[in-house]
N, C-alpha and C. Protein backbone atom coordinates (compact mmCIF):
# COMPACT_ATOMS: atom_id res chain seq x y z
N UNK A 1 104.59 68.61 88.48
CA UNK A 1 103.78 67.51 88.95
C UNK A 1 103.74 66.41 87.90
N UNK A 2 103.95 66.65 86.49
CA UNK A 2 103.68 65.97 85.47
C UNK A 2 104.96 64.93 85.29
N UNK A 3 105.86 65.24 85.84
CA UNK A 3 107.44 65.17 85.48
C UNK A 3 107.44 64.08 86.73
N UNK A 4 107.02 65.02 88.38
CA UNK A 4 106.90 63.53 89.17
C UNK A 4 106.25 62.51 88.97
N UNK A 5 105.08 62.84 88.56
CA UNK A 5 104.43 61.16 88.29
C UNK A 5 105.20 60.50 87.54
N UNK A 6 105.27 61.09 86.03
CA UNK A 6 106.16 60.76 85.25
C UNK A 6 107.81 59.71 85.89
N UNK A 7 108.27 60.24 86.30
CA UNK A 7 109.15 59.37 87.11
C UNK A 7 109.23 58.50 88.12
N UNK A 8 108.05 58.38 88.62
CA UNK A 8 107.63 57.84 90.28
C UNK A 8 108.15 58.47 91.36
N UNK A 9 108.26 59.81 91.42
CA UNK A 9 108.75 60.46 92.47
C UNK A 9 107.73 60.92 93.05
N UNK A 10 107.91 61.56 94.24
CA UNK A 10 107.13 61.69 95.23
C UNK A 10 106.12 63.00 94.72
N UNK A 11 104.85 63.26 94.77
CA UNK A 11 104.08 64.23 94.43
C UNK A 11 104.49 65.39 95.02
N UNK A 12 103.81 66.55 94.84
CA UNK A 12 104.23 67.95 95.57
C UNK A 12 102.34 67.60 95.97
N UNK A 13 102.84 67.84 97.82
CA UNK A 13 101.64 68.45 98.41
C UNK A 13 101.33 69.74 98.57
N UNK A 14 101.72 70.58 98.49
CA UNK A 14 101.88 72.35 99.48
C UNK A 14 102.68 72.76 98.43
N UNK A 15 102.08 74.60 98.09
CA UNK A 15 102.77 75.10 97.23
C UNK A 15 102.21 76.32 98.14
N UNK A 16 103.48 77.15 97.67
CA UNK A 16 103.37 78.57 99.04
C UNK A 16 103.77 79.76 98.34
N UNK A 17 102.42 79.72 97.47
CA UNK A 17 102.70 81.51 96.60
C UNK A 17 102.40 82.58 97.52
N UNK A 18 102.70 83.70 97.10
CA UNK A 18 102.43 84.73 97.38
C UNK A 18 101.11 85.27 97.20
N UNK A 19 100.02 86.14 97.93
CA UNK A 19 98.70 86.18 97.30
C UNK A 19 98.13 87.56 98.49
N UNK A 20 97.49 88.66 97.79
CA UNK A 20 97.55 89.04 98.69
C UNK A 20 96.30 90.28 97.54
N UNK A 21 95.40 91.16 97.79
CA UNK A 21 94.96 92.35 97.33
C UNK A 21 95.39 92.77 96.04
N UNK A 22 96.78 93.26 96.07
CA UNK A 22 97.07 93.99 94.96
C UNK A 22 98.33 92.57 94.15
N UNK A 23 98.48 91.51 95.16
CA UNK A 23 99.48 90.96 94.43
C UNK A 23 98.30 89.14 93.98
N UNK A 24 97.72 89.56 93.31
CA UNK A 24 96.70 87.89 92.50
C UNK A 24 97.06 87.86 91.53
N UNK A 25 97.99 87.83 90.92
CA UNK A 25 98.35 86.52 90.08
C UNK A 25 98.33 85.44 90.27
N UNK A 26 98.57 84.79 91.54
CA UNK A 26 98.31 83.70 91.47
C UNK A 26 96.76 82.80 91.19
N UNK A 27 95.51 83.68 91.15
CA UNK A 27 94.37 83.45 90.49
C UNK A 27 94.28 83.01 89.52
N UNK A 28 95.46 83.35 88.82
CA UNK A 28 95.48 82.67 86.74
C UNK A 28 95.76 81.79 86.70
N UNK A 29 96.70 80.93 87.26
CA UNK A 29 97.14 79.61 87.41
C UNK A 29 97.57 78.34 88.52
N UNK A 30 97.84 79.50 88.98
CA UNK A 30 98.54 78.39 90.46
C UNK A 30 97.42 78.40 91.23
N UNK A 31 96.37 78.98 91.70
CA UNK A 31 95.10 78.91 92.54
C UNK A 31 94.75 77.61 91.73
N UNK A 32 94.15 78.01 90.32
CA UNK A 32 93.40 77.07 89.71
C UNK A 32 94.14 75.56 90.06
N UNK A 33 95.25 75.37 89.35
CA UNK A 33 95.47 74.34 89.35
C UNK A 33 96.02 73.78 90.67
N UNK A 34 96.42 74.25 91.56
CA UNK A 34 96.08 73.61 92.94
C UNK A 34 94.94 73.07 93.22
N UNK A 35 93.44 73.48 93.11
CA UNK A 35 92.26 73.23 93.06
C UNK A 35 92.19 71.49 92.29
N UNK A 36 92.93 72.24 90.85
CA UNK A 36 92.69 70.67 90.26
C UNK A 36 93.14 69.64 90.73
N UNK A 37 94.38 69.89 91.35
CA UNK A 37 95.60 68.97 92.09
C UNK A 37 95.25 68.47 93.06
N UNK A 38 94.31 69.15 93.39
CA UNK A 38 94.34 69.03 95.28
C UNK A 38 95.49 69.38 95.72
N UNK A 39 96.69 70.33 95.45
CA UNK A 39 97.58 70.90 96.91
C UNK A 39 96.77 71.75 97.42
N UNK A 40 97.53 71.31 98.57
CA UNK A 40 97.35 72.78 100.01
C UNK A 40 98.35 73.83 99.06
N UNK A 41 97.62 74.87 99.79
CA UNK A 41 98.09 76.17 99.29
C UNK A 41 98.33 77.05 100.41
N UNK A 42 99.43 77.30 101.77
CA UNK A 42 99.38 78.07 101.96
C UNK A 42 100.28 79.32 101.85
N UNK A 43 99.42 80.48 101.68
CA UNK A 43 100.00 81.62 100.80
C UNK A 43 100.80 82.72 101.85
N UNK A 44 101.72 83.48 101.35
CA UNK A 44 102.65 84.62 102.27
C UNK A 44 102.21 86.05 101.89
N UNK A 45 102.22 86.91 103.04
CA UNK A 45 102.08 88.31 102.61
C UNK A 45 100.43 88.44 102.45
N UNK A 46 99.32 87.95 103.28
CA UNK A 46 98.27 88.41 103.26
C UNK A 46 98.37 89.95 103.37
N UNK A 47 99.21 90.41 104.09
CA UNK A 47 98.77 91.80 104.56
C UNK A 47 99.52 93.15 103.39
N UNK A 48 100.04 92.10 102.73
CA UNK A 48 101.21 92.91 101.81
C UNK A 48 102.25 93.83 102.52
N UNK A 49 103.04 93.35 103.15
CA UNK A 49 104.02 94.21 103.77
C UNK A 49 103.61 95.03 104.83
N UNK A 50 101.92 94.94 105.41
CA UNK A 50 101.75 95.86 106.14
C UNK A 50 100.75 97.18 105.36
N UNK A 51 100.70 97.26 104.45
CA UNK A 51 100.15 97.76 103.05
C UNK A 51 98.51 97.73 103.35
N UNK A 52 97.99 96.56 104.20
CA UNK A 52 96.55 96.56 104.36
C UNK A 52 96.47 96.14 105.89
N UNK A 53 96.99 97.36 106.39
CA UNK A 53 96.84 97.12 108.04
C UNK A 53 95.80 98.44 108.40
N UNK A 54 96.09 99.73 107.59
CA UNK A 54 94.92 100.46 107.77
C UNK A 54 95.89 101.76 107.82
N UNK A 55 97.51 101.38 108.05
CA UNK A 55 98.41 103.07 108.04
C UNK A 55 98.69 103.07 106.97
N UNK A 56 98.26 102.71 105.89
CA UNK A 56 98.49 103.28 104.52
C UNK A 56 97.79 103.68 103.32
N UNK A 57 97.87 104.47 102.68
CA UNK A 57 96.87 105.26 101.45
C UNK A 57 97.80 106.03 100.68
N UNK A 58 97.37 107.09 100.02
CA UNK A 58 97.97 107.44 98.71
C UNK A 58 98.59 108.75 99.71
N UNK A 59 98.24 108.77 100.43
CA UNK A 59 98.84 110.66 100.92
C UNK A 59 99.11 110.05 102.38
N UNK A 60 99.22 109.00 103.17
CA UNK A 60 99.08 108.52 104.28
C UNK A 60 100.67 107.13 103.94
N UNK A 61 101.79 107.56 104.98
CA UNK A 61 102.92 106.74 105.39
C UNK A 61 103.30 106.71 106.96
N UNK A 62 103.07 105.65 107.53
CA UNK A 62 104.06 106.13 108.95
C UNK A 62 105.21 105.87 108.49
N UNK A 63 105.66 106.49 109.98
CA UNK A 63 107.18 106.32 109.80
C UNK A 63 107.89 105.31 110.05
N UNK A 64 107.31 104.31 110.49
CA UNK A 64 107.84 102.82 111.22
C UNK A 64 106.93 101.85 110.03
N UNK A 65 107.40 100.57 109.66
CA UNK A 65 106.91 99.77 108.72
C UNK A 65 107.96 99.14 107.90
N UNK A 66 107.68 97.54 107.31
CA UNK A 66 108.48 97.05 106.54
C UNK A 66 108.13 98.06 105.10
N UNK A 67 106.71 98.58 104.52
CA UNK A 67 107.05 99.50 103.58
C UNK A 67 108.05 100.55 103.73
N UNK A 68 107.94 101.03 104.76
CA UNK A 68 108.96 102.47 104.78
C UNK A 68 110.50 101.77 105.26
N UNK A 69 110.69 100.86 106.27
CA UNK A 69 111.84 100.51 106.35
C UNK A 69 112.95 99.39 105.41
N UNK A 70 112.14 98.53 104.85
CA UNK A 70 112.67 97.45 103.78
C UNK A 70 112.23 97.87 102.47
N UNK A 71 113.53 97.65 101.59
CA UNK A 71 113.86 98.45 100.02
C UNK A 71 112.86 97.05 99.37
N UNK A 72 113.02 96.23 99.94
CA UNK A 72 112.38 95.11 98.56
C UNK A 72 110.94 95.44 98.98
N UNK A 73 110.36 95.66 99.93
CA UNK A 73 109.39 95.39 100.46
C UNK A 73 108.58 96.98 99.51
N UNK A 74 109.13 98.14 100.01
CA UNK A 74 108.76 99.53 99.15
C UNK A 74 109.03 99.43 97.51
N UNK A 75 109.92 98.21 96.89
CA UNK A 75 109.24 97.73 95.45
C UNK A 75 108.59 97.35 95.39
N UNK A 76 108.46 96.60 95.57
CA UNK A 76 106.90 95.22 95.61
C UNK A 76 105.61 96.13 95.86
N UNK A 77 105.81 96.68 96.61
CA UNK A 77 104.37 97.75 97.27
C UNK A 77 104.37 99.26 96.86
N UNK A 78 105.17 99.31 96.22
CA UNK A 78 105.18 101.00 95.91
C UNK A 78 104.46 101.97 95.05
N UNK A 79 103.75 101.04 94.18
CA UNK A 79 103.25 101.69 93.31
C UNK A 79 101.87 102.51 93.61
N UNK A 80 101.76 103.30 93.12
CA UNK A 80 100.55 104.74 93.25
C UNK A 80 99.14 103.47 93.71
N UNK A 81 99.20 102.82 92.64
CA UNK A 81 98.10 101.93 92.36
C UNK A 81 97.90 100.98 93.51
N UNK A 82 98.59 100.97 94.03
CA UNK A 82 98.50 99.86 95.18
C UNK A 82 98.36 100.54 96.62
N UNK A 83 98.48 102.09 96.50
CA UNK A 83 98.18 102.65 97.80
C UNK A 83 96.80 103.15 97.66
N UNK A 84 96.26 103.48 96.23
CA UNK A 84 94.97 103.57 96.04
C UNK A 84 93.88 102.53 97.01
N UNK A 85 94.78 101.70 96.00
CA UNK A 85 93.74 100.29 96.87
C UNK A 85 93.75 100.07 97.99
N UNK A 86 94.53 100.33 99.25
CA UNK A 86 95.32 100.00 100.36
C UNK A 86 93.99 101.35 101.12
N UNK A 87 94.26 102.52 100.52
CA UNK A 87 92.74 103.28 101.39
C UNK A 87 91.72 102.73 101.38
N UNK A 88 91.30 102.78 99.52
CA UNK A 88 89.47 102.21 99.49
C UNK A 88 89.19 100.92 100.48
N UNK A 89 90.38 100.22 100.39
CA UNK A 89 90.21 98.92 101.33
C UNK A 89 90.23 99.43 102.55
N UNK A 90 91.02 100.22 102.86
CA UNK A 90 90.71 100.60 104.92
C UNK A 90 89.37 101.53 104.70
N UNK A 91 88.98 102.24 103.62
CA UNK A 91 87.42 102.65 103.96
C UNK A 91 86.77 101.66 103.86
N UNK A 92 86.76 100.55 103.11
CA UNK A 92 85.56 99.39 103.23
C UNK A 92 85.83 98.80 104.90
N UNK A 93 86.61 98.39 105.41
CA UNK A 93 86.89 97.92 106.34
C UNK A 93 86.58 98.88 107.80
N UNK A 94 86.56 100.12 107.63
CA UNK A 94 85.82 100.85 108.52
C UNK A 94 83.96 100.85 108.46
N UNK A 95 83.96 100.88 106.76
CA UNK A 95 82.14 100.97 107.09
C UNK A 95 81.82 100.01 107.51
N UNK A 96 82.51 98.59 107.64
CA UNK A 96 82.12 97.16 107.96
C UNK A 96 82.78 96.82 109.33
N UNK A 97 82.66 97.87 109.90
CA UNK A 97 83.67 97.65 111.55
C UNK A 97 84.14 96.76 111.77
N UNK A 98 85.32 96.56 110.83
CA UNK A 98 86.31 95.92 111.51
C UNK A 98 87.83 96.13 111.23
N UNK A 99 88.70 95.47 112.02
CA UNK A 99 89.95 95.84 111.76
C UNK A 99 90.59 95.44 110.11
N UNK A 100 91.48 96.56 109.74
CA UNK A 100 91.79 96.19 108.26
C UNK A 100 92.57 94.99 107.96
N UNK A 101 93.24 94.48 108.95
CA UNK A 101 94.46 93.68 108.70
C UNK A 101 93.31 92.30 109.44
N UNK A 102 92.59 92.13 109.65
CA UNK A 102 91.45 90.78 109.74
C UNK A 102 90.91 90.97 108.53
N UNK A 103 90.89 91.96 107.81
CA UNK A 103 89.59 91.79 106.53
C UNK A 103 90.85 91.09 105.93
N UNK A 104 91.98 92.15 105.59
CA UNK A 104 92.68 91.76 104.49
C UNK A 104 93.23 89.77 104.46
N UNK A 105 93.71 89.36 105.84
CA UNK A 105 93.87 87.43 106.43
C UNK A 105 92.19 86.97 105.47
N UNK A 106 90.94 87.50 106.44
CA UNK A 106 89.90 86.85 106.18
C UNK A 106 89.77 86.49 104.22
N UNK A 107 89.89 87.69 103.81
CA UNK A 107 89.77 87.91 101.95
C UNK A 107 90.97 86.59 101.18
N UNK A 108 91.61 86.63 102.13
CA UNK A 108 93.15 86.01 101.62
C UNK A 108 92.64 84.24 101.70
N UNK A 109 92.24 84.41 102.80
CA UNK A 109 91.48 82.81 103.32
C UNK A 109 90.14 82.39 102.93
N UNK A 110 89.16 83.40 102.53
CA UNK A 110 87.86 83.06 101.31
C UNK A 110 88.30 82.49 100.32
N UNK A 111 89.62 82.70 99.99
CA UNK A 111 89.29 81.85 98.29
C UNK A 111 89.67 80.42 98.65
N UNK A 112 88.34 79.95 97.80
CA UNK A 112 88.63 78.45 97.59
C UNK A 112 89.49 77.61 97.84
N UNK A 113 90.32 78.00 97.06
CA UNK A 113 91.92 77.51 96.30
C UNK A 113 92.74 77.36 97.93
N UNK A 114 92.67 78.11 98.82
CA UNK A 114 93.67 78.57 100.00
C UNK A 114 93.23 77.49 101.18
N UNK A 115 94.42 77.03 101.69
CA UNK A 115 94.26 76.38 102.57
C UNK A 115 94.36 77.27 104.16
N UNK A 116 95.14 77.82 103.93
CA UNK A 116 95.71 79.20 104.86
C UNK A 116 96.31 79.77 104.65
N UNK A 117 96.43 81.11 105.00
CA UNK A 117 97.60 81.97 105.02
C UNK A 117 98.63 82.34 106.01
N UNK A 118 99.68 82.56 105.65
CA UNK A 118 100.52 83.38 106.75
C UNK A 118 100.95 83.88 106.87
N UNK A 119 100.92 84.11 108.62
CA UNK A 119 100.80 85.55 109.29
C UNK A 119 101.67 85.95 109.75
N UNK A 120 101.76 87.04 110.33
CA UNK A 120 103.40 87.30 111.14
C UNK A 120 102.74 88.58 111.46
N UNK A 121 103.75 89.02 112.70
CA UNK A 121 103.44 89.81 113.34
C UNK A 121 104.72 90.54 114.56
N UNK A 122 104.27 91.94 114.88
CA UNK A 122 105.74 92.02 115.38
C UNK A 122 105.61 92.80 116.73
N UNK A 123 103.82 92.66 116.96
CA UNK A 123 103.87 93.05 118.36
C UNK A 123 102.21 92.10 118.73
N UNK A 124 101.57 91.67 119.73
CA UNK A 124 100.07 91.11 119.80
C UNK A 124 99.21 91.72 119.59
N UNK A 125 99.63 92.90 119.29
CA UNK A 125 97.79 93.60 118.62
C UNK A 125 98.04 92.78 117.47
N UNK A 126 99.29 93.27 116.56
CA UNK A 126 98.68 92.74 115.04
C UNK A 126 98.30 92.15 115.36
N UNK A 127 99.26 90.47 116.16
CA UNK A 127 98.84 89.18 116.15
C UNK A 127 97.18 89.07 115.96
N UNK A 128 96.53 89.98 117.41
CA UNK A 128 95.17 89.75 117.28
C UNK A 128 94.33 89.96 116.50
N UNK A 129 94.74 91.10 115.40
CA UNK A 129 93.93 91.57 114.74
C UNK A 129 94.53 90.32 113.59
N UNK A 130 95.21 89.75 112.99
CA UNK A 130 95.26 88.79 112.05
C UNK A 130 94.61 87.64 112.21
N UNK A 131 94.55 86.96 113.47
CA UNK A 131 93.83 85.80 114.30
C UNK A 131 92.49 86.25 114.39
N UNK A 132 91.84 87.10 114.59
CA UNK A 132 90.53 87.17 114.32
C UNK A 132 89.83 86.81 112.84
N UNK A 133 90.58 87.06 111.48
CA UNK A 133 90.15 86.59 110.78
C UNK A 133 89.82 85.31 110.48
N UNK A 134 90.31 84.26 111.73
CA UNK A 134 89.43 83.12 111.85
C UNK A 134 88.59 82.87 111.64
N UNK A 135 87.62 83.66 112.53
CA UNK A 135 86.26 83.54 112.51
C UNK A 135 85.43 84.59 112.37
N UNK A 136 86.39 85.33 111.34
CA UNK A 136 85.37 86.39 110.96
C UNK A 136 84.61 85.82 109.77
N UNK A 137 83.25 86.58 109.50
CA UNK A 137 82.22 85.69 108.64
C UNK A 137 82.23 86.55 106.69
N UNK A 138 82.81 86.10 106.19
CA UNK A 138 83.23 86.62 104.76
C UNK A 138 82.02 86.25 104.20
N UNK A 139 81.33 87.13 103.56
CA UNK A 139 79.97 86.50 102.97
C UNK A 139 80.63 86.87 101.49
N UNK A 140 79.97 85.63 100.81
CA UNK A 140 80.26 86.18 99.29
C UNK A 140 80.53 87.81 98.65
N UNK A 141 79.41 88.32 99.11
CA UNK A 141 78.98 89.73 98.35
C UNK A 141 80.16 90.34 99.02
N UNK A 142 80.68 90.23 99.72
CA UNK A 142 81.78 90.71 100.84
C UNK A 142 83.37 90.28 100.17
N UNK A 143 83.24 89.05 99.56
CA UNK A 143 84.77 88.92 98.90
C UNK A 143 84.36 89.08 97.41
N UNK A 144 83.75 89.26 97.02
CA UNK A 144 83.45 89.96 95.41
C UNK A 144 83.79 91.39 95.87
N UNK A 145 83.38 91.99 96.74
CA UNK A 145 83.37 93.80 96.67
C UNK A 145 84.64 94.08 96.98
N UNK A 146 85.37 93.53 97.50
CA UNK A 146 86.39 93.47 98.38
C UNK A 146 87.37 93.31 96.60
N UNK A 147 87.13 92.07 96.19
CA UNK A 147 87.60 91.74 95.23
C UNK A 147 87.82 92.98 93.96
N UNK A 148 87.01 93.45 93.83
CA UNK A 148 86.61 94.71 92.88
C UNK A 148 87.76 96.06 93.27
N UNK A 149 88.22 95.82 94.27
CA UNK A 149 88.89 96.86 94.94
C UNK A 149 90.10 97.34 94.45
N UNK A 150 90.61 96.04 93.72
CA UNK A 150 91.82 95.94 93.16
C UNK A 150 91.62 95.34 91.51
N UNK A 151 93.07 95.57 90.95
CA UNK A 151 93.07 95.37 89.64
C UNK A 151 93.08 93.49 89.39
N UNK A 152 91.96 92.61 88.26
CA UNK A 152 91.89 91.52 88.21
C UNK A 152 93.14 90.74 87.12
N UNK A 153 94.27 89.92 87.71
CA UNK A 153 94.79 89.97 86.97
C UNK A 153 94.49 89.05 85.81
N UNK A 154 95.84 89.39 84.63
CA UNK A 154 95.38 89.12 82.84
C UNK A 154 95.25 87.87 83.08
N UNK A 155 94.60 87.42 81.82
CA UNK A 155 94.54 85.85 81.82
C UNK A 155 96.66 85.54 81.23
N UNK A 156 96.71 84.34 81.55
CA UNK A 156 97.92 83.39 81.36
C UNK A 156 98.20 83.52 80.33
N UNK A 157 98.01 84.52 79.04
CA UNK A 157 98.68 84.49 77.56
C UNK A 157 98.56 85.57 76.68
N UNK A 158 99.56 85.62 76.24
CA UNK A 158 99.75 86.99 75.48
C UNK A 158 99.30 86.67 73.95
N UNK A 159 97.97 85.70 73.76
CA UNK A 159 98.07 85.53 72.49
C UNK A 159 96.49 86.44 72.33
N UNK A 160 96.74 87.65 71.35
CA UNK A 160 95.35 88.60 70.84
C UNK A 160 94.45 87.70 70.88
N UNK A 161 94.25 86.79 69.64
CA UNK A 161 93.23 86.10 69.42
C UNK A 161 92.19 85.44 70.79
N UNK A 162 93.24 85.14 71.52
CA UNK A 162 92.40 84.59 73.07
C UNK A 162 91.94 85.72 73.79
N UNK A 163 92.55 87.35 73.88
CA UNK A 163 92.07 87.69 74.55
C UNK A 163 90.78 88.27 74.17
N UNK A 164 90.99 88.63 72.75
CA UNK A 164 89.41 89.59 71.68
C UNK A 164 88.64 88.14 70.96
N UNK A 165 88.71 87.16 70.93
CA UNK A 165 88.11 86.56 70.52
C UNK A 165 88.15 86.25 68.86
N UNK A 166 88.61 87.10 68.62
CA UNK A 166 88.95 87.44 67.03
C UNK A 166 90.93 86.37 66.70
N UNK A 167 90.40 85.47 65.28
CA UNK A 167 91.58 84.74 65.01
C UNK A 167 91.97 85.63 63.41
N UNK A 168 92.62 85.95 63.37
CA UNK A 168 93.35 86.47 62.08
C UNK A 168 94.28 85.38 61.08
């Protein structure tokens, strides 16, 4: 952005990270500074591959799915840690009756930073169950808990001193 102004070229409106439960990184920087920027932000993979539709957990795979059927998709999502999260999240989403794959759109579309997310779908239930997170009602205490569910990622720098506070 610094480089377009810098030249008189045309600004960047829309930037289209990835953002999703187990995948926020983009919280460290690119959320923020979209915010500062004012871009639209809309983000891919709310549901993570299918990962927070409600058929997956640590001892729990169907047999049909871009996790189980696509190799990039079972990297990205494979780890122990991310099926952890993928249950506790379909148990929060049951005590709060509703479908997992609306919580997971709705959580994706609470933050600030997001203009929308997108969706995809490969039969009209999902569809419906992703489209309801329209107007489903995210109360704060609801995307903090939700938030907690998963690991927060590091801040933007590998320098000690910033992260302990301590300069040597």
């Amino acid at each position: 952005m610094g480089i377009s102004a810098k030249e008189h070229l045309a600004r960047f409106e829309l930037i289209q990270p990835m953002y999703n439960l187990v995948k926020r990184q983009a919280e460290v920087e690119i959320l923020p500074m979209a915010k500062s920027e004012q871009l639209g932000v809309i983000t891919y993979s709310p549901l993570g591959g299918g990962l927070f539709t409600g058929k997956y957990g640590v001892n729990q795979r169907p047999e049909q799915g871009r996790l189980v059927e696509v190799a990039r998709y079972g990297d990205r999502y494979g780890a122990n840690e991310d099926f952890v999260t993928a249950e506790e999240f379909t148990k929060y989403a049951q005590q709060h009756d509703v479908k997992p794959a609306t919580l997971a759109v709705a959580w994706v579309k609470s933050n600030s930073a997001v203009t929308a997310p997108i969706i995809g779908a490969r039969n009209i239930n999902q569809l419906e169950n992703s489209l309801a997170a329209a107007v489903f009602k995210m109360t704060p205490e609801m995307y903090t808990e939700i938030s907690h569910l998963s690991r927060t990622p590091a801040p933007a720098t590998d320098r000690a001193e910033v992260l302990t506070g301590k300069w040597s």
